[in-house]
N, C-alpha and C. Protein backbone atom coordinates (compact mmCIF):
# COMPACT_ATOMS: atom_id res chain seq x y z
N UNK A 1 96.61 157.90 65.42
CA UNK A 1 97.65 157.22 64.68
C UNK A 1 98.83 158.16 64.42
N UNK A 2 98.21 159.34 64.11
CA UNK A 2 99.73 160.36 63.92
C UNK A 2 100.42 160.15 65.25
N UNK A 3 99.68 160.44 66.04
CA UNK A 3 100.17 160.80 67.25
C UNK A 3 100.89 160.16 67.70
N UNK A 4 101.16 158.66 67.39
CA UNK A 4 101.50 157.22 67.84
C UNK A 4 103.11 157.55 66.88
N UNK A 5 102.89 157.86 65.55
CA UNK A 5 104.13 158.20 64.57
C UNK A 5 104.89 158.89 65.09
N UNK A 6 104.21 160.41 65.62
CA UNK A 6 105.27 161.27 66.00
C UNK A 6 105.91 160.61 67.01
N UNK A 7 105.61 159.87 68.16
CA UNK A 7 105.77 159.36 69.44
C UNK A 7 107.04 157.91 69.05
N UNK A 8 107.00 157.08 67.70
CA UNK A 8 107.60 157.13 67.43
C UNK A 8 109.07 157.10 66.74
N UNK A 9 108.91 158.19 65.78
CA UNK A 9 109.65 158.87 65.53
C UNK A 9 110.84 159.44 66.23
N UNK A 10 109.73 160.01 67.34
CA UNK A 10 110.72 161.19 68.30
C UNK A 10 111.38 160.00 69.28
N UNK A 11 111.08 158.77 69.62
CA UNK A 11 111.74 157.92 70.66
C UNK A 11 113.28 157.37 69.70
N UNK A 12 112.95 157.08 68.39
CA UNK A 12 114.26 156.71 67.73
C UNK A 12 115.14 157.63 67.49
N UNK A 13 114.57 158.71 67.30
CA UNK A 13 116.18 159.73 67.68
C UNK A 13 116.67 159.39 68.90
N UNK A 14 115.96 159.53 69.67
CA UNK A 14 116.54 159.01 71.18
C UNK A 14 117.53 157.68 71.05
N UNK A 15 117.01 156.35 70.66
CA UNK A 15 117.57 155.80 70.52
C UNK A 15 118.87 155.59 69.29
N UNK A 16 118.84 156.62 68.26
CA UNK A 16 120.01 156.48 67.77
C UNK A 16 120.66 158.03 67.74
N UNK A 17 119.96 158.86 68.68
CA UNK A 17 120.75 159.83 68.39
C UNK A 17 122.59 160.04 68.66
N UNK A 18 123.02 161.48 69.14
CA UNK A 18 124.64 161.29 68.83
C UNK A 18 125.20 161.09 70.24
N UNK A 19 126.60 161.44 70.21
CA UNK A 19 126.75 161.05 71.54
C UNK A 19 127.59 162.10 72.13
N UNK A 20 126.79 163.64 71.76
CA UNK A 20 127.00 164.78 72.86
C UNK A 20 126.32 164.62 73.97
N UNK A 21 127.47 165.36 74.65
CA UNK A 21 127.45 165.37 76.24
C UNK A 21 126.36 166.63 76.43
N UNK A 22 124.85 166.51 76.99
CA UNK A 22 123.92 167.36 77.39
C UNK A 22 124.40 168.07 78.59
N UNK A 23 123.88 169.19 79.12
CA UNK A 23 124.23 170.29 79.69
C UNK A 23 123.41 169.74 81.30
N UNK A 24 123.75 169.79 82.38
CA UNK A 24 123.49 168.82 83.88
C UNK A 24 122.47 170.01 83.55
N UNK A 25 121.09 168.83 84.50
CA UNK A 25 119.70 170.14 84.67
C UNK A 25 120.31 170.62 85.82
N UNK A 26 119.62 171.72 86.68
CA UNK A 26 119.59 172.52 88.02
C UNK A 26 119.31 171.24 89.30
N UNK A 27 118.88 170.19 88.79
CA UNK A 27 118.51 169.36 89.89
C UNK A 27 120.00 168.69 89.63
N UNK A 28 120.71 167.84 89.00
CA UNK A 28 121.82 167.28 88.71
C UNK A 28 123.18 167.84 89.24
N UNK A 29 122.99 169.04 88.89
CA UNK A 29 124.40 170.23 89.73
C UNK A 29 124.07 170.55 91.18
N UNK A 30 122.70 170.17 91.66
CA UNK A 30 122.49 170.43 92.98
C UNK A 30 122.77 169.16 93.55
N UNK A 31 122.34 167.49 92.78
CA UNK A 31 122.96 166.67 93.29
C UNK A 31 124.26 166.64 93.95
N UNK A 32 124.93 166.99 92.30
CA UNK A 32 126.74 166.79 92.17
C UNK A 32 127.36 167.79 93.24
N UNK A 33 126.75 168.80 93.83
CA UNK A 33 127.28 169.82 94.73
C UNK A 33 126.75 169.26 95.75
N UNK A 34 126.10 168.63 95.75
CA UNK A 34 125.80 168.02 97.65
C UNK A 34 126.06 166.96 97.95
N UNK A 35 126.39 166.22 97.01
CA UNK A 35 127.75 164.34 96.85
C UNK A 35 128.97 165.19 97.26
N UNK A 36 129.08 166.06 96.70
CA UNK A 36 130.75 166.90 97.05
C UNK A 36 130.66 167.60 98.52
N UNK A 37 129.75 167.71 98.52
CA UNK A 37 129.48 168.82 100.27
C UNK A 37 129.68 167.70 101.66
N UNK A 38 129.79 168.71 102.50
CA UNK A 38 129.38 168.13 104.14
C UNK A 38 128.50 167.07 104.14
N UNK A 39 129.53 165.40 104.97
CA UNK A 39 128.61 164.61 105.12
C UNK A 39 127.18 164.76 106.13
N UNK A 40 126.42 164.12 105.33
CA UNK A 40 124.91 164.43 106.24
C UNK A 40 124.51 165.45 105.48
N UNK A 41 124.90 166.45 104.61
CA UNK A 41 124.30 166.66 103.53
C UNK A 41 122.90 166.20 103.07
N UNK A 42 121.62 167.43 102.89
CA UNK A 42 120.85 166.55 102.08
C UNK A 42 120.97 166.96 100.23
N UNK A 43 120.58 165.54 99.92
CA UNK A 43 120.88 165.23 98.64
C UNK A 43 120.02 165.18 97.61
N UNK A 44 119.72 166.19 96.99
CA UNK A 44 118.67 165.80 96.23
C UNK A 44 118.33 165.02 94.94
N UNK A 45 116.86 164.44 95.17
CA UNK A 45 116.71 163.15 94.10
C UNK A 45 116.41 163.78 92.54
N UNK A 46 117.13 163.24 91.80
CA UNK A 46 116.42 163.53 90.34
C UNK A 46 116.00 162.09 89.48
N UNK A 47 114.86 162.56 88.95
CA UNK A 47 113.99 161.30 88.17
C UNK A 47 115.39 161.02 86.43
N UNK A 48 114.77 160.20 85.81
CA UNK A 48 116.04 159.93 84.63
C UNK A 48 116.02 161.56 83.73
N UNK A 49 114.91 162.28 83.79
CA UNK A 49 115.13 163.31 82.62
C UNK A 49 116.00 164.59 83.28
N UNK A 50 116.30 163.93 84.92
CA UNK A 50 117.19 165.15 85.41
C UNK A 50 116.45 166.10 86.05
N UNK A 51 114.87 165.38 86.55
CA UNK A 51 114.23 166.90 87.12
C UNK A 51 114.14 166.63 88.51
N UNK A 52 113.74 167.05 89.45
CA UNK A 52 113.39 167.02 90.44
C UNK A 52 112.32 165.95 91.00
N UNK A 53 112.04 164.67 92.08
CA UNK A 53 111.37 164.04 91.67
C UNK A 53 110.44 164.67 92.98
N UNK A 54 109.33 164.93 92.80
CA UNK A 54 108.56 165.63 93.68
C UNK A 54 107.90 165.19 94.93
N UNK A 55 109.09 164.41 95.79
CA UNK A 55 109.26 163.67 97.06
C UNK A 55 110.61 163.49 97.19
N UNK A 56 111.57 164.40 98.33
CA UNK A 56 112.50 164.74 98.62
C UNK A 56 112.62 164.20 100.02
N UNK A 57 114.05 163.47 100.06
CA UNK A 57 113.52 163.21 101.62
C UNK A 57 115.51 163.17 101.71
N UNK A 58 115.87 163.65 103.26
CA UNK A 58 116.78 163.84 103.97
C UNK A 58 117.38 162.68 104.46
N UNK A 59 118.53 162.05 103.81
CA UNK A 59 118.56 160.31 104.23
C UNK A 59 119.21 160.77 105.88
N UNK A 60 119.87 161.80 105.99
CA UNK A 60 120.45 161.85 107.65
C UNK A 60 119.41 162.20 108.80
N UNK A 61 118.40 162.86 108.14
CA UNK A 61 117.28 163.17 109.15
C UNK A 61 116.25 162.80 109.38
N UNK A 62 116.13 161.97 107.97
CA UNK A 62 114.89 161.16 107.31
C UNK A 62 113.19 161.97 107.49
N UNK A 63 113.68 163.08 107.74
CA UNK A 63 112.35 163.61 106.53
C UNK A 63 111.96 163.95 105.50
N UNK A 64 111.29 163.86 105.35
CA UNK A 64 110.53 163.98 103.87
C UNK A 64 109.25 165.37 103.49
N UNK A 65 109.63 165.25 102.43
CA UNK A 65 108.86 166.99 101.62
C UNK A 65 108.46 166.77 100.38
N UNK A 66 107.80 168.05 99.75
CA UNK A 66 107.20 167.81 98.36
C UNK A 66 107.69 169.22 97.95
N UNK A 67 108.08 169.28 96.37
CA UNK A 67 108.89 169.97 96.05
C UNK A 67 108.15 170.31 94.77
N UNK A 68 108.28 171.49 94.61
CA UNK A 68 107.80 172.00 93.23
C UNK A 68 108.99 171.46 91.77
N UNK A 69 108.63 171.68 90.35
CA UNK A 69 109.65 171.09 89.80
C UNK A 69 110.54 171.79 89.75
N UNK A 70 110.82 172.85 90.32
CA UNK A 70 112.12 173.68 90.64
C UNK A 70 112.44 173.51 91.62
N UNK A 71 112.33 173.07 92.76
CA UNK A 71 113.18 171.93 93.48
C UNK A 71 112.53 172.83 94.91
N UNK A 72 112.09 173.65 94.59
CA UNK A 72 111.29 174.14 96.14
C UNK A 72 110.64 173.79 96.78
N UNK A 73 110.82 173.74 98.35
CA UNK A 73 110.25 172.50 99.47
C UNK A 73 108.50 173.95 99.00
N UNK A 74 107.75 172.81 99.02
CA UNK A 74 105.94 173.14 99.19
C UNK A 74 105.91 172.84 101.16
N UNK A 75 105.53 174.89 101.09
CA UNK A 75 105.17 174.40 102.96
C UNK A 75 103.94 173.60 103.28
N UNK A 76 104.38 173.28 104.26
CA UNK A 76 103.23 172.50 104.73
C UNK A 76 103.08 171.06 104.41
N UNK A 77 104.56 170.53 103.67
CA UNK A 77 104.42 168.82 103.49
C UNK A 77 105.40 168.16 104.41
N UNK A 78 106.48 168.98 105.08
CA UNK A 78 107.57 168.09 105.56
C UNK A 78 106.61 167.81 106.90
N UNK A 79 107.40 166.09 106.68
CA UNK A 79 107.25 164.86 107.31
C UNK A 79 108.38 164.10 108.80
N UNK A 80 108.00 163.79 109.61
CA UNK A 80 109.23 164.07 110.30
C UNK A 80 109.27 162.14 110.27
N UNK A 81 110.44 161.44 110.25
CA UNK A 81 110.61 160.22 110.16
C UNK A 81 109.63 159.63 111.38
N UNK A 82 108.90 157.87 110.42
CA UNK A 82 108.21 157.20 111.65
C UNK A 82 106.78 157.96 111.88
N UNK A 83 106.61 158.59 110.53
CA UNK A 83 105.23 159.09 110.42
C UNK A 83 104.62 158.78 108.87
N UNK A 84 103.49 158.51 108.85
CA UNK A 84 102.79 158.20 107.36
C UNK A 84 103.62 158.51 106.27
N UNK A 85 103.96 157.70 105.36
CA UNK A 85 104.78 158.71 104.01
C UNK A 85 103.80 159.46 103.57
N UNK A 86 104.03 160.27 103.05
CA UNK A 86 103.93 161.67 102.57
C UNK A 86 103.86 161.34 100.78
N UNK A 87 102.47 161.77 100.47
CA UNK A 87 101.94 161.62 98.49
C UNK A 87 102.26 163.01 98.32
N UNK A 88 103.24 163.00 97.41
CA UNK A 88 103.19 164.19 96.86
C UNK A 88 102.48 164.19 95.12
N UNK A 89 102.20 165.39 94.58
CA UNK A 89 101.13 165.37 93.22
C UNK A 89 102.33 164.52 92.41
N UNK A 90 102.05 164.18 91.39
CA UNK A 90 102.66 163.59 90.37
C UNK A 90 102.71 164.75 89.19
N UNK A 91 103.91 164.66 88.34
CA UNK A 91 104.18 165.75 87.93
C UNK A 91 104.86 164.98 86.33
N UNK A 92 104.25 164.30 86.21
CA UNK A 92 104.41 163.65 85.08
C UNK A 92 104.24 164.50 83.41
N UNK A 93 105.29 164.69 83.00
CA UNK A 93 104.92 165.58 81.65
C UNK A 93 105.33 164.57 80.29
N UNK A 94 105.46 164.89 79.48
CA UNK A 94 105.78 164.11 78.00
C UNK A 94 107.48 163.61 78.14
N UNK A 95 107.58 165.08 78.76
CA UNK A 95 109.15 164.58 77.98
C UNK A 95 109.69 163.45 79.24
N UNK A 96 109.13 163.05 79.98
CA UNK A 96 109.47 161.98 81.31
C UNK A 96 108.82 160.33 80.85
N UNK A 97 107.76 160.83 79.82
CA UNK A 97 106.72 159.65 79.09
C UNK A 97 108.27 159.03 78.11
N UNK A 98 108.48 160.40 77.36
CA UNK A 98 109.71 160.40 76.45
C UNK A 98 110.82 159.09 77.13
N UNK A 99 111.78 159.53 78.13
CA UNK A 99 112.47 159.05 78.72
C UNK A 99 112.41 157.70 78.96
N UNK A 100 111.05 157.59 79.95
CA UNK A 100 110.56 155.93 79.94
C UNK A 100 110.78 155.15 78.58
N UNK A 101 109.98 155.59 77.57
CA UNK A 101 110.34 154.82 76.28
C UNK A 101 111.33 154.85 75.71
N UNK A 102 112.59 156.08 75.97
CA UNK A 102 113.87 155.64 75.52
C UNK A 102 114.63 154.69 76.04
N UNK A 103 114.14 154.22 77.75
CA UNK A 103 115.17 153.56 78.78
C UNK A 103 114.73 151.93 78.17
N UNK A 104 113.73 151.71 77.30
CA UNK A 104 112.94 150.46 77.05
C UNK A 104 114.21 149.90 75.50
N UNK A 105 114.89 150.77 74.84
CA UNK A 105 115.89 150.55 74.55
C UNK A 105 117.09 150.25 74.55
């Protein structure tokens, strides 16, 4: 039951907190620098909390990889298009649980 309080608690700040501008994660500035770069560019995906979503895939080359949450290709997953998709682990933490229940607002 606490646990349910803190949970929340911590989602209504979310929903009424202020309306500063948060600082882009490392996955977001790697987006925004590769929307700005050479077309055919690959682009990387970020989930809503701004992280890395841990299945990366090349829309010009169309392969696909698994990425640590610092955005590093894991050898041994890239996929070359027109082959099985590719499971990468799920990397699900609180503060992404967080997110989901703020977007329900």
């Amino acid at each position: 039951m606490a646990t349910l309080t803190i949970i929340l608690l911590f989602s209504m700040g979310f929903a009424l907190g202020d309306d500063t501008i948060q600082p882009k994660t490392p996955c977001e500035r790697a987006r925004d620098a590769a929307i700005n770069g050479p077309i055919g560019a690959y682009i990387p995906t970020c989930d809503a909390a701004g992280q890395y979503t841990p299945k990366q895939c090349s829309g010009s080359t169309g392969y696909c990889w698994c990425v640590t949450s610092t955005g590093q290709k894991i050898p041994g997953t890239e996929t070359p298009p027109g082959t099985a998709p590719i499971k990468c682990p799920c990397r699900y933490t609180l503060i992404h649980y967080m997110f989901d229940l703020y977007s329900w607002f």
